[in-house]
Protein backbone atom coordinates (compact mmCIF):
# COMPACT_ATOMS: atom_id res chain seq x y z
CA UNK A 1 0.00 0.00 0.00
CA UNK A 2 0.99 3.40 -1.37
CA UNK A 3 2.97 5.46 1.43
CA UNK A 4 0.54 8.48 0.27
CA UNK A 5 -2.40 6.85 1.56
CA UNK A 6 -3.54 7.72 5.01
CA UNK A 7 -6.46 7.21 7.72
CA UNK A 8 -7.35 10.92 8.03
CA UNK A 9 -9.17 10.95 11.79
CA UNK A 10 -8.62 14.66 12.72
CA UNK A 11 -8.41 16.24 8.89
CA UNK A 12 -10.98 18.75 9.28
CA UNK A 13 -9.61 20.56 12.29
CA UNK A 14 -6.08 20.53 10.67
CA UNK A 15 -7.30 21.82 7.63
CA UNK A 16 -8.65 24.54 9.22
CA UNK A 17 -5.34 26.01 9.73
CA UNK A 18 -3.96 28.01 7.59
CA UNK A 19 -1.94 26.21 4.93
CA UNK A 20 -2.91 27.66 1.87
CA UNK A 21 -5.32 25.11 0.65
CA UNK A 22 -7.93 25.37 -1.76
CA UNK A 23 -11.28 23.50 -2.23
CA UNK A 24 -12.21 22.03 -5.71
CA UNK A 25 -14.71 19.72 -4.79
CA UNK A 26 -17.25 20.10 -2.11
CA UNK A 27 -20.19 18.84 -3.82
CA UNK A 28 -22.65 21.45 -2.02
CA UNK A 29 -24.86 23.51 -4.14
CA UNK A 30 -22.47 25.24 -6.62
CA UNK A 31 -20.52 23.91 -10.10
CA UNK A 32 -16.98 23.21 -9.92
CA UNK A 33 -15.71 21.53 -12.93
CA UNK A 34 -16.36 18.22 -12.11
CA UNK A 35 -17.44 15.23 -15.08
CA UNK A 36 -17.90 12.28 -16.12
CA UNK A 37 -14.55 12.01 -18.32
CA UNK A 38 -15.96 8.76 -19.88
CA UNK A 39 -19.23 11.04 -21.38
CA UNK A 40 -18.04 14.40 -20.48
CA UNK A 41 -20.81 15.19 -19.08
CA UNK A 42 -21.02 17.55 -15.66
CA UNK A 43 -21.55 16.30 -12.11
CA UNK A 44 -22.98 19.57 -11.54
CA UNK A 45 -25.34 21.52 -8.75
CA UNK A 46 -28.33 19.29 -7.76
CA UNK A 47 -30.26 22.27 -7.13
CA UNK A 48 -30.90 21.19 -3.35
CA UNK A 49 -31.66 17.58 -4.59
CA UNK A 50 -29.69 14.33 -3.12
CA UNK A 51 -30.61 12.94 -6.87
CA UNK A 52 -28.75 14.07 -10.09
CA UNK A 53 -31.13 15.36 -12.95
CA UNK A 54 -32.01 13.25 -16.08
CA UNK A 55 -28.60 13.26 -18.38
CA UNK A 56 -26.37 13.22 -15.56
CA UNK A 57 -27.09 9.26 -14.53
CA UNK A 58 -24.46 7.96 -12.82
CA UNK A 59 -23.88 10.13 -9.38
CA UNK A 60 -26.07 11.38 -6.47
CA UNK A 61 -25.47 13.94 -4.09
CA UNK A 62 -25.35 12.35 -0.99
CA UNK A 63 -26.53 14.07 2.81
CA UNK A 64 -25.52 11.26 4.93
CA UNK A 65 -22.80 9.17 4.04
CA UNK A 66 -19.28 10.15 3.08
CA UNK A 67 -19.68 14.18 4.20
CA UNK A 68 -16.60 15.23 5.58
CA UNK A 69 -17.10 19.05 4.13
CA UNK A 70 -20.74 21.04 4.29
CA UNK A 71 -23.80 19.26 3.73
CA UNK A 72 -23.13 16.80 0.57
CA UNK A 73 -20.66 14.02 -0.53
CA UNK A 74 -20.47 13.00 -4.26
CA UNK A 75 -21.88 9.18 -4.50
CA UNK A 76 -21.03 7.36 -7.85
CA UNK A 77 -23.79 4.77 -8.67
CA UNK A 78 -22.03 3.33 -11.52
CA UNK A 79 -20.79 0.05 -11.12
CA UNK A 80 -17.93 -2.18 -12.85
CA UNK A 81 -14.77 -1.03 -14.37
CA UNK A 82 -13.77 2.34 -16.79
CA UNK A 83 -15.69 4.46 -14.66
CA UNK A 84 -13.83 7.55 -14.57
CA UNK A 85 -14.42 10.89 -12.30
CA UNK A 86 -12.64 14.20 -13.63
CA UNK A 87 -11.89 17.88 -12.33
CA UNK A 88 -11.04 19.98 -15.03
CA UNK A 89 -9.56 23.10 -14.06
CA UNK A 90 -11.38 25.68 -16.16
CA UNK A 91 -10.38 29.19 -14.92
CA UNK A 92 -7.39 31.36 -14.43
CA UNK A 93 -7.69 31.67 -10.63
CA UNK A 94 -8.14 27.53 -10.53
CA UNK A 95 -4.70 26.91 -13.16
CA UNK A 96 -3.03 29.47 -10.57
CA UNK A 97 -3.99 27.52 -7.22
CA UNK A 98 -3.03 23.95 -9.47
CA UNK A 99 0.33 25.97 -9.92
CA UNK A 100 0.69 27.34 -6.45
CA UNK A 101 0.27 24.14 -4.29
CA UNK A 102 1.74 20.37 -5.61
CA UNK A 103 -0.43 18.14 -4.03
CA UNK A 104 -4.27 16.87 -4.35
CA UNK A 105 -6.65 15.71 -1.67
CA UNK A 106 -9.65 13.57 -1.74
CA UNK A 107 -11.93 11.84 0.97
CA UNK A 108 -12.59 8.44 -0.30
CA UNK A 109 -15.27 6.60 1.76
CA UNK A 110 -16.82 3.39 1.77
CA UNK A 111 -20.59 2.38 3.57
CA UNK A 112 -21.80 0.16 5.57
CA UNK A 113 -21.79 -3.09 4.42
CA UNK A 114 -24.59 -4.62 3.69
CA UNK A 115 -23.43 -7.88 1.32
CA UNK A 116 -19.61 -8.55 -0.25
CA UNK A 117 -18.06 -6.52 -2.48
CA UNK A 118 -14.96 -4.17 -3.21
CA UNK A 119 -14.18 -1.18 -5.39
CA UNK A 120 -10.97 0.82 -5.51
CA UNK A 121 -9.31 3.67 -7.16
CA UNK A 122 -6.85 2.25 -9.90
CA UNK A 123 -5.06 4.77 -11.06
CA UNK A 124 -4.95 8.92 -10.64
CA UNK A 125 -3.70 10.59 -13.94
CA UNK A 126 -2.41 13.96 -14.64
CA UNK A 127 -3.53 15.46 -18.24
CA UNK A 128 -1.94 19.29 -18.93
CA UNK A 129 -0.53 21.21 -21.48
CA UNK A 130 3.38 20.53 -22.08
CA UNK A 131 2.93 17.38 -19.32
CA UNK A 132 0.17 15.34 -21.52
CA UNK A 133 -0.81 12.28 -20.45
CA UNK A 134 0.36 10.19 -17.79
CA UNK A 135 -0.35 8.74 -14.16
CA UNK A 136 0.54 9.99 -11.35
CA UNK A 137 -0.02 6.82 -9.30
CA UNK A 138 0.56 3.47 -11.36
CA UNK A 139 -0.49 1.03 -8.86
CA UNK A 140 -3.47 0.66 -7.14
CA UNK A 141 -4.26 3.82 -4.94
CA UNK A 142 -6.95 2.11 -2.63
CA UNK A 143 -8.99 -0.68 -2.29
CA UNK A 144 -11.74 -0.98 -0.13
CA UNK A 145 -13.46 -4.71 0.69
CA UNK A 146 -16.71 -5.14 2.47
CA UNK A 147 -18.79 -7.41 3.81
CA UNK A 148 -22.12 -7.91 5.77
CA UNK A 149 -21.64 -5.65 8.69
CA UNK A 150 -18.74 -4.11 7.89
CA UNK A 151 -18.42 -0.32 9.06
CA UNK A 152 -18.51 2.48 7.38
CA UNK A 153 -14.40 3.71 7.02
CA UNK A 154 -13.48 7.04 5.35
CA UNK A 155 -9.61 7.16 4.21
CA UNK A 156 -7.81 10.57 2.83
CA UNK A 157 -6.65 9.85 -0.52
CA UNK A 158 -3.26 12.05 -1.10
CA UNK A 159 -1.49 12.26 -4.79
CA UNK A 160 1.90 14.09 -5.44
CA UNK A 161 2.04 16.09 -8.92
CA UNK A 162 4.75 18.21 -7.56
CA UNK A 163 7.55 15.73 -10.32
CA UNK A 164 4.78 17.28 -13.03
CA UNK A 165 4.52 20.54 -12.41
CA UNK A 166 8.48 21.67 -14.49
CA UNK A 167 6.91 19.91 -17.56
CA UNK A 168 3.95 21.95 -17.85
CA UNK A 169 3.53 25.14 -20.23
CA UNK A 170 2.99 28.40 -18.36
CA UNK A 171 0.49 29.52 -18.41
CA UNK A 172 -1.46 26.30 -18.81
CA UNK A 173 -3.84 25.54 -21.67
CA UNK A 174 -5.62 22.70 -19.89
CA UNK A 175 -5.34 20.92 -16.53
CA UNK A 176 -7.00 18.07 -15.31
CA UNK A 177 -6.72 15.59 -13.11
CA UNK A 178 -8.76 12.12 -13.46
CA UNK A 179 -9.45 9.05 -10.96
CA UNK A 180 -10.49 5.87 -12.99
CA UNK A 181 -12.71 3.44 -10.62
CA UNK A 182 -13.57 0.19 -10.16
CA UNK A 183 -15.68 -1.76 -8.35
CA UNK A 184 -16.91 -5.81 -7.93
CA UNK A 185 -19.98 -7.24 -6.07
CA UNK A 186 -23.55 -6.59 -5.59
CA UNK A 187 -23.37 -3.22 -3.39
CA UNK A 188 -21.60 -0.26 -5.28
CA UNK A 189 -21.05 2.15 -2.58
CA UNK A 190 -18.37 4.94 -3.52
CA UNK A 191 -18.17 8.05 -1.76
CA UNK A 192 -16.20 11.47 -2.02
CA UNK A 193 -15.73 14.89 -0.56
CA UNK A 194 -13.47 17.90 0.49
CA UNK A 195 -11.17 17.46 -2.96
CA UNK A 196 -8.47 20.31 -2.32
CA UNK A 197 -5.39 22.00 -3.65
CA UNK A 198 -2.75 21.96 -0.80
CA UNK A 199 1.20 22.67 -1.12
CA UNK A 200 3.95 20.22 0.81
CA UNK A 201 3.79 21.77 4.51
CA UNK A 202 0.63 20.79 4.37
CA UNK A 203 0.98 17.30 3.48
CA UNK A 204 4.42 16.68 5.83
CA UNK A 205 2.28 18.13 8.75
CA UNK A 206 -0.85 15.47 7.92
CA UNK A 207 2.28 12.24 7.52
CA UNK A 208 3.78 13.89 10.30
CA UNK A 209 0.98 12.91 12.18
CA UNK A 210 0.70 9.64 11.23
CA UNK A 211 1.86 8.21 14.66
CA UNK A 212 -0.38 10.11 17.05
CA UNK A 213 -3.52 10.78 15.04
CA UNK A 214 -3.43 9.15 11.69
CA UNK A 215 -3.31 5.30 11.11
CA UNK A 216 -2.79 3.73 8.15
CA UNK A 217 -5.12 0.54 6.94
CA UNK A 218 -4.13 -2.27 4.91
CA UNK A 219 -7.27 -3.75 3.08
């Protein structure tokens, strides 16, 4: 298991310091950028509704479970393998906070189980102009199993792009990043929140942790 990959228990409060970090996915009622990158199409503001609109199949906003920022979590209902959930970074001030920090955050949470099943983040790639192509991650970033009565576990998903960021053209053209899924069993139950922008203090204060708050889970 990845060295990046971390039990976050106490990630709220010590984001709330001042580290220079910046949201890009909340899931509460506004658009940020976030598709579909298999269709393109926009997992966009529910308009107050825990149910995406006809078009937009595929993801629910979610009050409950998974909410580890405001009052929604991002649920993906699609099940199997190429499923494939993308931030494009579409504005100035969003290519200068990609610029200004070097690492990405995501909450990554799994439900209660209810019957068997698993589904995992394969791979985390980097697409942007004068980088192109390529993953940041090769090997699997995190697996969850689960099982009848199994508990509900939320993990802190953290990816490194700081190697990527010489290669790309200033300013930037296009940035995005993209998290291909997978998933195997009758109950599909992905779940994600408080996606943010943060630069290295950040991250060496969260690992620095890692004995007293944080610990790690092998699946």
């Amino acid at each position: 298991m990845s060295k990046k990959l971390i039990s976050l228990c106490f990630v709220a409060a010590l984001l709330g310091t001042s580290y220079g970090a910046t949201a890009i996915g909340n899931w509460e009622n506004w658009h940020n950028g976030w598709i579909d990158w298999g269709n393109g199409k926009l997992v966009s503001d529910p308009c107050n509704m825990p149910v995406q609109t006809t078009g937009k199949a595929g993801y629910q906003y979610e009050p409950t479970i998974g909410v580890t920022a405001g009052d929604t979590s991002l649920h993906v209902t699609q099940t199997g393998w190429g499923q494939s959930l993308s931030i494009k970074l579409q504005t100035v001030g969003m290519m200068d906070e990609f610029l200004a920090n070097d690492h990405l955050i995501i909450d990554y949470t799994v439900a209660a189980g209810t019957q068997g099943g698993w589904n995992e983040i394969y791979r985390v790639s980097l697409n942007a102009s004068g980088y192109g192509f390529h993953d940041l991650q090769t090997a699997t970033v995190f697996h969850y199993d689960f099982w009848a009565g199994s508990a509900q576990r939320t993990n802190t998903i953290v990816i490194d792009y700081s190697a990527a960021l010489a290669s790309i053209t200033l300013p930037p053209g296009y940035v995005e990043f993209i998290f291909a899924l997978n998933s195997g069993g009758g109950q599909n139950e992905y779940y994600f929140d408080k996606a943010m922008l943060i630069p290295e203090p950040a991250t060496i204060a969260l690992l620095g942790l890692g004995g007293l708050l944080l610990r790690r889970r092998k699946r």
